[in-house]
N, C-alpha and C. Protein backbone atom coordinates (compact mmCIF):
# COMPACT_ATOMS: atom_id res chain seq x y z
N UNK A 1 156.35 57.30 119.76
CA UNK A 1 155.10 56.54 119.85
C UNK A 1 154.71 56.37 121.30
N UNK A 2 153.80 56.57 121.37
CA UNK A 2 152.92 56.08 123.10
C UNK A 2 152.16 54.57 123.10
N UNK A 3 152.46 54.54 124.01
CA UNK A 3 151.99 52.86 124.09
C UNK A 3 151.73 53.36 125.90
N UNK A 4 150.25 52.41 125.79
CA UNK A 4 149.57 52.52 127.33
C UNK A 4 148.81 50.85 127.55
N UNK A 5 149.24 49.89 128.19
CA UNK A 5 148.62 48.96 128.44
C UNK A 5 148.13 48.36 127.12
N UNK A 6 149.19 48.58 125.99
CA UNK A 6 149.05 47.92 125.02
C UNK A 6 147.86 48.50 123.83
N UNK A 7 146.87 49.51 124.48
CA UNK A 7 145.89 49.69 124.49
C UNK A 7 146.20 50.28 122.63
N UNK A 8 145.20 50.06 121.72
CA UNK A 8 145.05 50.88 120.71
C UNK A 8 144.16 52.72 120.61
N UNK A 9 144.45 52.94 119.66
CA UNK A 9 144.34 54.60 119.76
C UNK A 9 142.54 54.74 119.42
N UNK A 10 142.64 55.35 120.12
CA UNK A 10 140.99 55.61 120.07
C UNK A 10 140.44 56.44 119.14
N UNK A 11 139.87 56.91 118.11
CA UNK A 11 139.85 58.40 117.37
C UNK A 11 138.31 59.15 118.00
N UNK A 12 138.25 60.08 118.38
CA UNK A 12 137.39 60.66 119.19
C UNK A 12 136.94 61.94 118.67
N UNK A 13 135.60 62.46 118.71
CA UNK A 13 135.89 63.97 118.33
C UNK A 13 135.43 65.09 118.98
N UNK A 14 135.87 66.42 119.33
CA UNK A 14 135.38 67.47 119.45
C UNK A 14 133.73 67.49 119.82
N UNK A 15 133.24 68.88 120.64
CA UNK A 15 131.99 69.04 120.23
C UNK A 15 131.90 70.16 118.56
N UNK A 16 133.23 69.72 118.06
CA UNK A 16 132.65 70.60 116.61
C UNK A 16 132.81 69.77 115.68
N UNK A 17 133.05 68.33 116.35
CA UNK A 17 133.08 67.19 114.91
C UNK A 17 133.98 67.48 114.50
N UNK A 18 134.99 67.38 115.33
CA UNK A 18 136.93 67.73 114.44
C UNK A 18 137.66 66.75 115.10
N UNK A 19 137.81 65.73 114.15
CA UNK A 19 138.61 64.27 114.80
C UNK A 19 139.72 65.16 114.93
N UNK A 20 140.27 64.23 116.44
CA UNK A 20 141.36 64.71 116.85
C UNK A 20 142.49 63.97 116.49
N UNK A 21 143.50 64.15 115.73
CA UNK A 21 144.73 63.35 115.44
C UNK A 21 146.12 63.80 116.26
N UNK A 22 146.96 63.00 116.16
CA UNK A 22 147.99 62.75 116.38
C UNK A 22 149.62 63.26 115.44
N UNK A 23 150.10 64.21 115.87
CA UNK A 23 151.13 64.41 115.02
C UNK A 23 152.33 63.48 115.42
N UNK A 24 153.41 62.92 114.83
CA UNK A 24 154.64 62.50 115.16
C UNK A 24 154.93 62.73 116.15
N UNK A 25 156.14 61.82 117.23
CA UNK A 25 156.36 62.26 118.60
C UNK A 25 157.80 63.35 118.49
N UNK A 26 157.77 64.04 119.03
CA UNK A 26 159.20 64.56 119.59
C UNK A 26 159.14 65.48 120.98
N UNK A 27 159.95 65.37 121.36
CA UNK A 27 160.46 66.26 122.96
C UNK A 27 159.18 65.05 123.80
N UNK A 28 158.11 65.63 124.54
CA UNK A 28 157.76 65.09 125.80
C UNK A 28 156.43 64.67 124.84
N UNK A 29 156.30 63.51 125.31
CA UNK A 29 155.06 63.23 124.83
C UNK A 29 153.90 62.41 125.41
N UNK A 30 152.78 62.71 125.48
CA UNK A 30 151.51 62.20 126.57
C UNK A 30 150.69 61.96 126.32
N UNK A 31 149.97 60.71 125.99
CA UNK A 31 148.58 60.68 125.39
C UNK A 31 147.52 61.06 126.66
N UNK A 32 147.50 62.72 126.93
CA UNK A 32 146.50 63.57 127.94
C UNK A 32 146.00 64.23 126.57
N UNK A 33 144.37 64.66 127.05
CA UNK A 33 143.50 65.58 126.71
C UNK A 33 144.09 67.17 126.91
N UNK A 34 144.51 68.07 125.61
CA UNK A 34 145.18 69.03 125.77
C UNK A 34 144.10 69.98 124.91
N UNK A 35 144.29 71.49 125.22
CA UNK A 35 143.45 72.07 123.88
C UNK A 35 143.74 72.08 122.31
N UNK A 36 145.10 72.00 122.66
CA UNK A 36 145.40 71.96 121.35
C UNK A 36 144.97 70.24 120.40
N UNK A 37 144.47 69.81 121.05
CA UNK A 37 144.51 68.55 120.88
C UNK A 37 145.38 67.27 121.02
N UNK A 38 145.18 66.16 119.93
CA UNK A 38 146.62 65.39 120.35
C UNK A 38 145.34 63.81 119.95
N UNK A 39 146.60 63.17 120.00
CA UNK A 39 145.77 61.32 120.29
C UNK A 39 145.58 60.81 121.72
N UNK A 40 144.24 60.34 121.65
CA UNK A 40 143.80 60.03 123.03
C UNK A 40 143.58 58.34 122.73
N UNK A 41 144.31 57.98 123.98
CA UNK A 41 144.50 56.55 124.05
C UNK A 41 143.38 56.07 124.89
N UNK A 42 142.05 55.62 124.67
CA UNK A 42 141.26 55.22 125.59
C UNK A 42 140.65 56.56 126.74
N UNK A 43 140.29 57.19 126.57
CA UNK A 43 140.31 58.21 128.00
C UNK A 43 140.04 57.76 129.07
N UNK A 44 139.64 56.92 129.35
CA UNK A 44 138.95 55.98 131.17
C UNK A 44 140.08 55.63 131.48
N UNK A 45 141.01 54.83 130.54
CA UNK A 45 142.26 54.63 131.25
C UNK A 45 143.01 55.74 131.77
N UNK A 46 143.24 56.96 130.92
CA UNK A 46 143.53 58.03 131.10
C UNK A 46 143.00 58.35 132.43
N UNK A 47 142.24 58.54 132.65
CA UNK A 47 141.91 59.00 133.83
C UNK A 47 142.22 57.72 135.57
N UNK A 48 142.13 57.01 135.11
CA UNK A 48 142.61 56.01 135.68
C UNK A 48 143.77 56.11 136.07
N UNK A 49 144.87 55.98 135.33
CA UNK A 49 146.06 56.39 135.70
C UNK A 49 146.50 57.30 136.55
N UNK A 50 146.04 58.64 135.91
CA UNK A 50 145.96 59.92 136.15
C UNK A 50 145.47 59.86 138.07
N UNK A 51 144.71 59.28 138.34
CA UNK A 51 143.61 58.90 139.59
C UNK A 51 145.07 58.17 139.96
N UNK A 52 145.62 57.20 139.80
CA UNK A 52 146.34 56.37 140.32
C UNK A 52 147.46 56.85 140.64
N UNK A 53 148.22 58.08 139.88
CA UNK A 53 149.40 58.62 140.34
C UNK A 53 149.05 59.74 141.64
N UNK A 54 147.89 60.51 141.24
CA UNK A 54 147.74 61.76 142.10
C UNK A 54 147.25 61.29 143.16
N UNK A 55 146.11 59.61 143.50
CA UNK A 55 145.60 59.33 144.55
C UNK A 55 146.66 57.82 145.18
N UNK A 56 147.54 57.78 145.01
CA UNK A 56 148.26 56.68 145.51
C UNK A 56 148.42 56.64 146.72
N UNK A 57 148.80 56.22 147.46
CA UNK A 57 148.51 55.95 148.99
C UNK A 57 150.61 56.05 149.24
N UNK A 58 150.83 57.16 150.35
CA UNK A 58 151.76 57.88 150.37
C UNK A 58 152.54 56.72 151.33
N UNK A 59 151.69 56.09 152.04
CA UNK A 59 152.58 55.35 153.11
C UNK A 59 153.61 54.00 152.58
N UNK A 60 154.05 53.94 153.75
CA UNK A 60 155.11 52.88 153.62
C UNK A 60 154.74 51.44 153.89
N UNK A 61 153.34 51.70 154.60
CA UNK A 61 153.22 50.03 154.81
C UNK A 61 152.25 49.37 153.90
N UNK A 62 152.04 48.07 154.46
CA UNK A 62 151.01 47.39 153.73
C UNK A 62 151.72 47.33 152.22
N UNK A 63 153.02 47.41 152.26
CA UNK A 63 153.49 46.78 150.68
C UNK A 63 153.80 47.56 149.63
N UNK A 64 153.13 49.05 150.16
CA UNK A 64 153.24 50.41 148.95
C UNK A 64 154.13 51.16 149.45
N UNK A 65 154.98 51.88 147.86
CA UNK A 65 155.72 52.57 147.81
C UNK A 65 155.54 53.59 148.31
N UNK A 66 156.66 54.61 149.15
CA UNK A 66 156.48 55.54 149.87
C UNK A 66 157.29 56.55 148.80
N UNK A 67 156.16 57.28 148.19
CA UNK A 67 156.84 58.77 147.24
C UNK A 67 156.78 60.24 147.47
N UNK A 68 158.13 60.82 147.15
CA UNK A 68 158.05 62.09 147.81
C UNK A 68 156.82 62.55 146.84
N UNK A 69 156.61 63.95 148.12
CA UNK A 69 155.45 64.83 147.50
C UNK A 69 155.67 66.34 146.65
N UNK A 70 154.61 66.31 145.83
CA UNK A 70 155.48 67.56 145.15
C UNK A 70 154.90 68.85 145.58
N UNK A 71 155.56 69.69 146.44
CA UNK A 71 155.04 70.79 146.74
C UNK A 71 155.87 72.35 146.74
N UNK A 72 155.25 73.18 146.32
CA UNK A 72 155.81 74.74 146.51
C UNK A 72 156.41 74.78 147.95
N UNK A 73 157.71 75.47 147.88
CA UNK A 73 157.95 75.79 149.06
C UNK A 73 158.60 77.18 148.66
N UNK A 74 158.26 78.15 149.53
CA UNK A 74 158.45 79.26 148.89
C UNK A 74 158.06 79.88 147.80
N UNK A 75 157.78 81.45 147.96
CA UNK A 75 157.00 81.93 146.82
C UNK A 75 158.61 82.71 145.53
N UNK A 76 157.78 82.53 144.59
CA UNK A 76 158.57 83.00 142.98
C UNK A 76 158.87 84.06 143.40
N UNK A 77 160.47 84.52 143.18
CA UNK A 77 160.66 85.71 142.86
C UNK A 77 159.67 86.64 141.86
N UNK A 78 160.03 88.41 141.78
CA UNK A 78 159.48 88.28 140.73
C UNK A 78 160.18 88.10 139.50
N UNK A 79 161.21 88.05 139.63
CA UNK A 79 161.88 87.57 137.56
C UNK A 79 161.44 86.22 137.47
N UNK A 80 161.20 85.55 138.81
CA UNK A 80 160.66 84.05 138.26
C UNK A 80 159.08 84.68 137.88
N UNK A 81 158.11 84.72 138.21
CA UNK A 81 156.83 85.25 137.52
C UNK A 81 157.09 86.02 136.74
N UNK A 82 157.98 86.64 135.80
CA UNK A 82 158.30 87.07 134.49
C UNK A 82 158.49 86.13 133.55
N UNK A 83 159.06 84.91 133.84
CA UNK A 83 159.22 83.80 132.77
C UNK A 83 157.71 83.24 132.88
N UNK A 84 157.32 82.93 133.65
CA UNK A 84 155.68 82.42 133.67
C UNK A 84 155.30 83.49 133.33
N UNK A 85 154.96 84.20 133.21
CA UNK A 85 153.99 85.69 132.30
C UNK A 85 154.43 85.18 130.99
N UNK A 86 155.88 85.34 130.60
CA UNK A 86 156.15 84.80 129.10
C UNK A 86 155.64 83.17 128.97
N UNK A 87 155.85 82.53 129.25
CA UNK A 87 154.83 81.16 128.72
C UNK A 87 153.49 81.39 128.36
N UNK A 88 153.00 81.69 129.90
CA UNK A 88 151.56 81.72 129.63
C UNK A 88 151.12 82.72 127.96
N UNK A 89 151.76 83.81 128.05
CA UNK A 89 151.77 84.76 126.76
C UNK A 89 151.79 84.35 125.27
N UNK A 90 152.75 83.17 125.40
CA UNK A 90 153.12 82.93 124.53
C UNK A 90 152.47 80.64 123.77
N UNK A 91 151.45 80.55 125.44
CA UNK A 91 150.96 78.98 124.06
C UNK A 91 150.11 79.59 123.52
N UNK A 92 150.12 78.37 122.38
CA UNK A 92 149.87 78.57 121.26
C UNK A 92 150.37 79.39 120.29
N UNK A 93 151.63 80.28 120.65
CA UNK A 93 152.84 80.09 119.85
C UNK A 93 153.91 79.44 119.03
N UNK A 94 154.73 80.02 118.08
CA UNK A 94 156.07 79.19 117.97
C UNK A 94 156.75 80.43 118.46
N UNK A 95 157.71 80.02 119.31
CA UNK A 95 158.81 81.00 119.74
C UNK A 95 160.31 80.76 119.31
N UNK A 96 160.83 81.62 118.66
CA UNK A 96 162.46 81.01 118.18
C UNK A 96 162.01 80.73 116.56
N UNK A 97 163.29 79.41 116.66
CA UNK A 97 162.62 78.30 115.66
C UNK A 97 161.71 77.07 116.07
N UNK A 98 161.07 77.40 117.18
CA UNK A 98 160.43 76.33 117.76
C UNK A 98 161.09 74.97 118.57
N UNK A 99 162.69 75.40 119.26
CA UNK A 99 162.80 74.24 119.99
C UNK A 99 162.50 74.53 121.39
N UNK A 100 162.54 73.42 121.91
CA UNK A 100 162.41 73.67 123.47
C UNK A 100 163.61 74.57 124.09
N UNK A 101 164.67 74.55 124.12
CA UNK A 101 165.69 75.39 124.23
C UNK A 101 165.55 77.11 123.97
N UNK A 102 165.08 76.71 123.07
CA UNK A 102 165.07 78.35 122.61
C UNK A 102 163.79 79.52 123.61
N UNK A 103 162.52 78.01 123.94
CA UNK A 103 161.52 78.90 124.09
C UNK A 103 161.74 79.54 125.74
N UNK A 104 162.56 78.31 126.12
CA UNK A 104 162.90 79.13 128.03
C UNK A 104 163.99 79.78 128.01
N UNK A 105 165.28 79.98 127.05
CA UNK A 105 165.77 81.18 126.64
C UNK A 105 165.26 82.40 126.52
N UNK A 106 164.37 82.22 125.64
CA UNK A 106 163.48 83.51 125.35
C UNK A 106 162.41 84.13 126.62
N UNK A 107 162.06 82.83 127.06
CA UNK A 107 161.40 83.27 128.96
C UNK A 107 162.39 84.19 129.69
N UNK A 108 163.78 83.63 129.86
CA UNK A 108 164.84 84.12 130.33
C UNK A 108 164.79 85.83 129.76
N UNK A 109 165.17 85.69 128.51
CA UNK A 109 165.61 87.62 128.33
C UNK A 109 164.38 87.95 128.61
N UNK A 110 163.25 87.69 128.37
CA UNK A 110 161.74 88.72 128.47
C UNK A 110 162.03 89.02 130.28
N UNK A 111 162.65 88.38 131.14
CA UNK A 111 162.78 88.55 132.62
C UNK A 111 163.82 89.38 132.73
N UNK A 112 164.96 89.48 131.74
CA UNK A 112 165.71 89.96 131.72
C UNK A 112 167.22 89.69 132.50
N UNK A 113 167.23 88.40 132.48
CA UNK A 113 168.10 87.27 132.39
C UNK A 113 169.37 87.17 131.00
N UNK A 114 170.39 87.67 131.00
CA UNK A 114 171.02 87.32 129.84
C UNK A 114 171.74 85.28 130.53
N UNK A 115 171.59 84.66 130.23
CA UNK A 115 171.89 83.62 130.65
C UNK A 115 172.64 82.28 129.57
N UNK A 116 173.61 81.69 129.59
CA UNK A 116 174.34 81.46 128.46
C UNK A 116 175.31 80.04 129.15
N UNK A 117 174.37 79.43 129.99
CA UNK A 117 174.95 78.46 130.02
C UNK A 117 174.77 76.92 129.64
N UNK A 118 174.22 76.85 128.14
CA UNK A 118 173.91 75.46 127.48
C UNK A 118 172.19 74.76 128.65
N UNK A 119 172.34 74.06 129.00
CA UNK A 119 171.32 73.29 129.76
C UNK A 119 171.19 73.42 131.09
N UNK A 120 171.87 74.52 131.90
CA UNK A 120 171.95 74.64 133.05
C UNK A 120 171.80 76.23 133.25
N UNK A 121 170.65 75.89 133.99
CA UNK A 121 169.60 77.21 134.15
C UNK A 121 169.49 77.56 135.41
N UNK A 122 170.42 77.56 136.09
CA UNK A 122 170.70 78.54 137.31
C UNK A 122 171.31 77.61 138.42
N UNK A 123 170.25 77.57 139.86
CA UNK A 123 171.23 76.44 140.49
C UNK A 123 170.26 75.15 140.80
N UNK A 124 170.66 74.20 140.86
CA UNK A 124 170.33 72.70 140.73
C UNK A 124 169.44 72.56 142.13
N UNK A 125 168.19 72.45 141.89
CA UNK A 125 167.56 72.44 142.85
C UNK A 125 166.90 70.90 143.07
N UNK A 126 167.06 71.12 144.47
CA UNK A 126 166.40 69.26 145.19
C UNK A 126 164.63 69.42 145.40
N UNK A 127 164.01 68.97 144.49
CA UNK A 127 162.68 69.23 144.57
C UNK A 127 162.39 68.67 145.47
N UNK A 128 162.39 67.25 146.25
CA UNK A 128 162.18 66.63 147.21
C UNK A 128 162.19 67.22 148.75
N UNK A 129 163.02 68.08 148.81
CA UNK A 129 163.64 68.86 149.91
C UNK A 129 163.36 69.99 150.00
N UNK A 130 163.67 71.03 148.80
CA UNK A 130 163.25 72.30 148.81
C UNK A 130 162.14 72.97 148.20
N UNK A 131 161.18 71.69 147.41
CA UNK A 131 159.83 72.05 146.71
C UNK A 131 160.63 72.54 145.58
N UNK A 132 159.47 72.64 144.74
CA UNK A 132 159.30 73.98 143.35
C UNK A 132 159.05 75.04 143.43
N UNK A 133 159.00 75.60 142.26
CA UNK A 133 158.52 77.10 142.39
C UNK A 133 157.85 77.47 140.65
N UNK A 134 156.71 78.47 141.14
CA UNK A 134 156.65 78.78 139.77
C UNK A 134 157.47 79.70 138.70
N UNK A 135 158.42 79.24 137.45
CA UNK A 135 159.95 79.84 137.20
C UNK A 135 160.74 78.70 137.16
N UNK A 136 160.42 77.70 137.96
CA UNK A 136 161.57 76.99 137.65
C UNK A 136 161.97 76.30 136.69
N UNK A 137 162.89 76.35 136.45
CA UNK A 137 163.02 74.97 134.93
C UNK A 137 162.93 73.67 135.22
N UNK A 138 163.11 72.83 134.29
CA UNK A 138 162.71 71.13 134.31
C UNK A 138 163.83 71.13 133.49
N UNK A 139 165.43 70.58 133.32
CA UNK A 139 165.85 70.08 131.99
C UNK A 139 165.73 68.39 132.35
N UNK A 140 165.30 67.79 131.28
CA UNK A 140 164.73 66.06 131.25
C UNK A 140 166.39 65.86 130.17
N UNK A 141 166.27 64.31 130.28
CA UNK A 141 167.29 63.53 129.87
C UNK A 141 166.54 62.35 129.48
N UNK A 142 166.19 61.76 128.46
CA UNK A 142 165.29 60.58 128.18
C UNK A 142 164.55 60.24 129.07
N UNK A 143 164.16 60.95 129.89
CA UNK A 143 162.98 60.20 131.29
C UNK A 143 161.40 60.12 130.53
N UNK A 144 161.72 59.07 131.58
CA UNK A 144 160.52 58.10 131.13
C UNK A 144 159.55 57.73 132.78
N UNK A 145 158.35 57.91 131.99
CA UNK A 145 157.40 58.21 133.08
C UNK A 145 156.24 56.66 133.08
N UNK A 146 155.21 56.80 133.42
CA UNK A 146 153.97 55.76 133.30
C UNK A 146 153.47 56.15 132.24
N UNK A 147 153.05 57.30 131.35
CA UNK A 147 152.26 57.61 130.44
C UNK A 147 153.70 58.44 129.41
N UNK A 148 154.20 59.19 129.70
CA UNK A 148 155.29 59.76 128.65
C UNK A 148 156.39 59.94 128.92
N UNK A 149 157.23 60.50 128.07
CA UNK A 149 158.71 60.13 127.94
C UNK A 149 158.85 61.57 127.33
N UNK A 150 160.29 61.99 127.19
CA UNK A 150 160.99 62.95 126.83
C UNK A 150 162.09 62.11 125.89
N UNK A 151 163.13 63.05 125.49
CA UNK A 151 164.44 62.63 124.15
C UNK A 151 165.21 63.31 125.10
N UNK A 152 166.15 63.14 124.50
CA UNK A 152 167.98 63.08 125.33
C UNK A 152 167.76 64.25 125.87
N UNK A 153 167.30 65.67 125.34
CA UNK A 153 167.45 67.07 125.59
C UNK A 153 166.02 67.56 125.92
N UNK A 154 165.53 67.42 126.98
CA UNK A 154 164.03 68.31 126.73
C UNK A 154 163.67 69.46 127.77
N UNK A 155 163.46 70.43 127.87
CA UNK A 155 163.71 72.20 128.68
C UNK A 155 162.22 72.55 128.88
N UNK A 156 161.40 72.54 130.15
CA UNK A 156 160.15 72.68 130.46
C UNK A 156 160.75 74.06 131.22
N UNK A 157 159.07 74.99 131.59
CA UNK A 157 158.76 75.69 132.41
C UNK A 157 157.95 75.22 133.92
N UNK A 158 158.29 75.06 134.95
CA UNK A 158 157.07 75.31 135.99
C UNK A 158 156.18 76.22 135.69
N UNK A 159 154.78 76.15 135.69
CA UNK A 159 154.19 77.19 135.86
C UNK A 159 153.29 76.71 137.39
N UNK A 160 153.23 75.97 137.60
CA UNK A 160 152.50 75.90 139.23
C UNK A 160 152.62 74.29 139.34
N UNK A 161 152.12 74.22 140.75
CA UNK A 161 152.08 72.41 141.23
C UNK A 161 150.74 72.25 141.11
N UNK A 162 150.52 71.34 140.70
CA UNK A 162 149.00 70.54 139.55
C UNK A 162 148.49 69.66 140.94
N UNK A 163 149.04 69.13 141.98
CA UNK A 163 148.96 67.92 143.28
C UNK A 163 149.97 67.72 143.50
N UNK A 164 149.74 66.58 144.27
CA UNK A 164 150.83 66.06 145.46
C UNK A 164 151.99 65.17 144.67
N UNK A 165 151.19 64.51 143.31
CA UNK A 165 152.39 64.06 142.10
C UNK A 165 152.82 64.70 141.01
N UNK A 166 152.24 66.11 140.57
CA UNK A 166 153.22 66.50 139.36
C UNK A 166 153.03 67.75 139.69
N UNK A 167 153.54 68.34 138.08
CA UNK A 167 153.79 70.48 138.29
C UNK A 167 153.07 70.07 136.91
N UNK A 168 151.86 71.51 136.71
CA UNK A 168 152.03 72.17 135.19
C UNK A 168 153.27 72.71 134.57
N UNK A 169 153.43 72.32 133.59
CA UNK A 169 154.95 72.64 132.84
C UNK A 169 154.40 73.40 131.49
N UNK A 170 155.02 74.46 131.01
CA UNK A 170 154.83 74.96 129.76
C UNK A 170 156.38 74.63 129.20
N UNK A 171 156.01 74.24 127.70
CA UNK A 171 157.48 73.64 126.58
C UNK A 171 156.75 73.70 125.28
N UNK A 172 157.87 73.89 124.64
CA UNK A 172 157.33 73.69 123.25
C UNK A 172 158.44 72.29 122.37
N UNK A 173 157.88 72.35 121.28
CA UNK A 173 159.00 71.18 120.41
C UNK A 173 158.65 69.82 121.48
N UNK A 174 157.38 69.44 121.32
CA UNK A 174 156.67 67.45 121.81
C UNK A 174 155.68 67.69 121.18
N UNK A 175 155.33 66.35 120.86
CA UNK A 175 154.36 65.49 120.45
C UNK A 175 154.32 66.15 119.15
N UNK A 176 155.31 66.40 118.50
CA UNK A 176 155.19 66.82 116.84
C UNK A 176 154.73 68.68 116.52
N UNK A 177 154.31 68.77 117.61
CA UNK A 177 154.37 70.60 117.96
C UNK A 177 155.31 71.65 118.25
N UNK A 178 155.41 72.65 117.20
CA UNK A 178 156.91 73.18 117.56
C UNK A 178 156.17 74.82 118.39
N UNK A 179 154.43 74.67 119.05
CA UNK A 179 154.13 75.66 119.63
C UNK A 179 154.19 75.40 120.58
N UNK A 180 153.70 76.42 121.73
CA UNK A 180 154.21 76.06 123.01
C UNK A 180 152.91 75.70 123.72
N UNK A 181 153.25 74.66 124.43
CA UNK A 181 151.60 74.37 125.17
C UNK A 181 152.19 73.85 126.74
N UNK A 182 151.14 73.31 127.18
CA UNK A 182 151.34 73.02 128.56
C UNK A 182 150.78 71.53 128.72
N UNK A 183 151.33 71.07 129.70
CA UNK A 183 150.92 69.81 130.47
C UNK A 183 151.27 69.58 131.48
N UNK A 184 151.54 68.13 131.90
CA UNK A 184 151.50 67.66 133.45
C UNK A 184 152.31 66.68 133.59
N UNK A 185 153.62 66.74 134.59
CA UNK A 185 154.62 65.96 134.94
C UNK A 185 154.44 65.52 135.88
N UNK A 186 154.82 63.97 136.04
CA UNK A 186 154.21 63.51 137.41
C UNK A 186 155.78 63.38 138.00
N UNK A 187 156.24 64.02 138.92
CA UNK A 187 158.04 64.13 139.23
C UNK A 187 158.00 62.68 140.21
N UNK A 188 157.02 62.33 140.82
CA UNK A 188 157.66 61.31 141.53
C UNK A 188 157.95 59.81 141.26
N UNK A 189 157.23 59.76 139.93
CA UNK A 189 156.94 59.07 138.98
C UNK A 189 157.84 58.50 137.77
N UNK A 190 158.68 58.91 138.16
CA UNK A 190 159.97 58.87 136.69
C UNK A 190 161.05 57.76 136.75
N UNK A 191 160.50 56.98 136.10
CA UNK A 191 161.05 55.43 135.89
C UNK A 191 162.88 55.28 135.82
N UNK A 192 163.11 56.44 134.59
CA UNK A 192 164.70 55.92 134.01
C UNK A 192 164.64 57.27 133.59
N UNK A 193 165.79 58.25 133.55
CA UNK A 193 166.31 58.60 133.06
C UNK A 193 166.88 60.25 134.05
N UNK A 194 166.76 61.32 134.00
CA UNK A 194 166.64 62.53 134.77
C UNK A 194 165.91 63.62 134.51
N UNK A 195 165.38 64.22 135.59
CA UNK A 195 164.82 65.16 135.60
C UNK A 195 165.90 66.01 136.53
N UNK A 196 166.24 67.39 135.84
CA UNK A 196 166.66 68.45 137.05
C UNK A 196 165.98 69.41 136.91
N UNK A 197 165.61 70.04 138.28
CA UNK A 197 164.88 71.54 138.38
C UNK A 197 165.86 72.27 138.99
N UNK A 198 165.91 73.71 137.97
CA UNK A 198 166.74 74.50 138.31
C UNK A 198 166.22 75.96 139.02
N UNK A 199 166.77 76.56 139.58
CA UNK A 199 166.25 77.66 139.85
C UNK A 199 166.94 79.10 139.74
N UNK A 200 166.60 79.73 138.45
CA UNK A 200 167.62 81.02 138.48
C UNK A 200 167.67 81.89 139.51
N UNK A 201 168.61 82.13 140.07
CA UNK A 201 169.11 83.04 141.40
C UNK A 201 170.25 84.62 141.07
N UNK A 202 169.92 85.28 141.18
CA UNK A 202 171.01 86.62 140.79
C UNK A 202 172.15 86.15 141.28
């Protein structure tokens, strides 16, 4: 369930007059405007927020928090732009049986990666320090954000840095969808739980 400032669910529709609903939560879940749709909690707040994480004021004084920034450093191999070719290829898919696990597995062999080590997808990278990349993985651990949350086990894609507070991520198996879609992680932003970005290396 999403809960935003208490706020109740708004029902809204399309320009084709197709109320947009809400499936059950599982893996990462966000009340954001997606194509595939989804439940939208108020959108002004939405955007509000959204405004409030990406435009926050970086400094240290005057009382505000000073948060790292999220930026590329260094460009993708190319087997890393082989797993992003497979995402992008593949939303609006189900890949596997539709868990999150399976679908950056399956990124992996299309790169041609045989890789077989449970939740740990290459080497443990310090986003703070060494940036992202597009390729990299996200494995989450119940983290919990301002707007969404993940479950004990949840396996994203980088596909690029969105601003100075999150990455576009492609995953499948959230918000009651076992296809693969994309959204927006705000990394500096993460209340309780873990985020690691990994980076496969030969």
């Amino acid at each position: 369930m999403i809960w935003l400032l208490d706020a109740q669910p708004l029902r809204v529709f399309t320009s084709l007059d197709t109320p947009i609903t809400a499936p059950s939560c599982r893996g990462l879940t966000e009340p954001m405007i997606t194509m595939s749709g989804g439940r939208i909690y108020y959108p002004f707040l939405i955007v509000a927020v959204n405004c409030l994480l990406s435009c926050a004021p970086q400094s240290g004084s005057h009382g505000t928090t000073t948060r790292p920034v999220v930026r590329q450093i260094g460009e993708p191999s190319p087997t890393a732009l082989k797993i992003v070719e497979f995402a992008y290829l593949n939303v609006g898919k189900t890949v596997g049986d539709g868990e999150c696990w399976d679908f950056v597995n399956s990124a992996y062999r299309y790169a041609g990666i045989r890789y077989h080590h449970g939740y740990k997808w290459g080497r443990r990278v310090n986003w703070q320090t060494e940036g992202v990349r597009p390729g990299d993985v996200i494995q989450f651990s119940n983290a919990r954000y301002p707007y969404a949350y993940t479950d004990e086990n949840h396996t994203s894609i980088i596909l690029k840095v969105a601003n100075r507070s999150s990455v576009k991520v492609a995953h499948q198996h959230w918000n009651g969808s076992d296809r693969v879609s994309t959204s927006y992680i705000p990394l500096p932003y993460l209340r309780r739980g873990t985020q690691i970005v990994y980076r496969y290396e030969p």
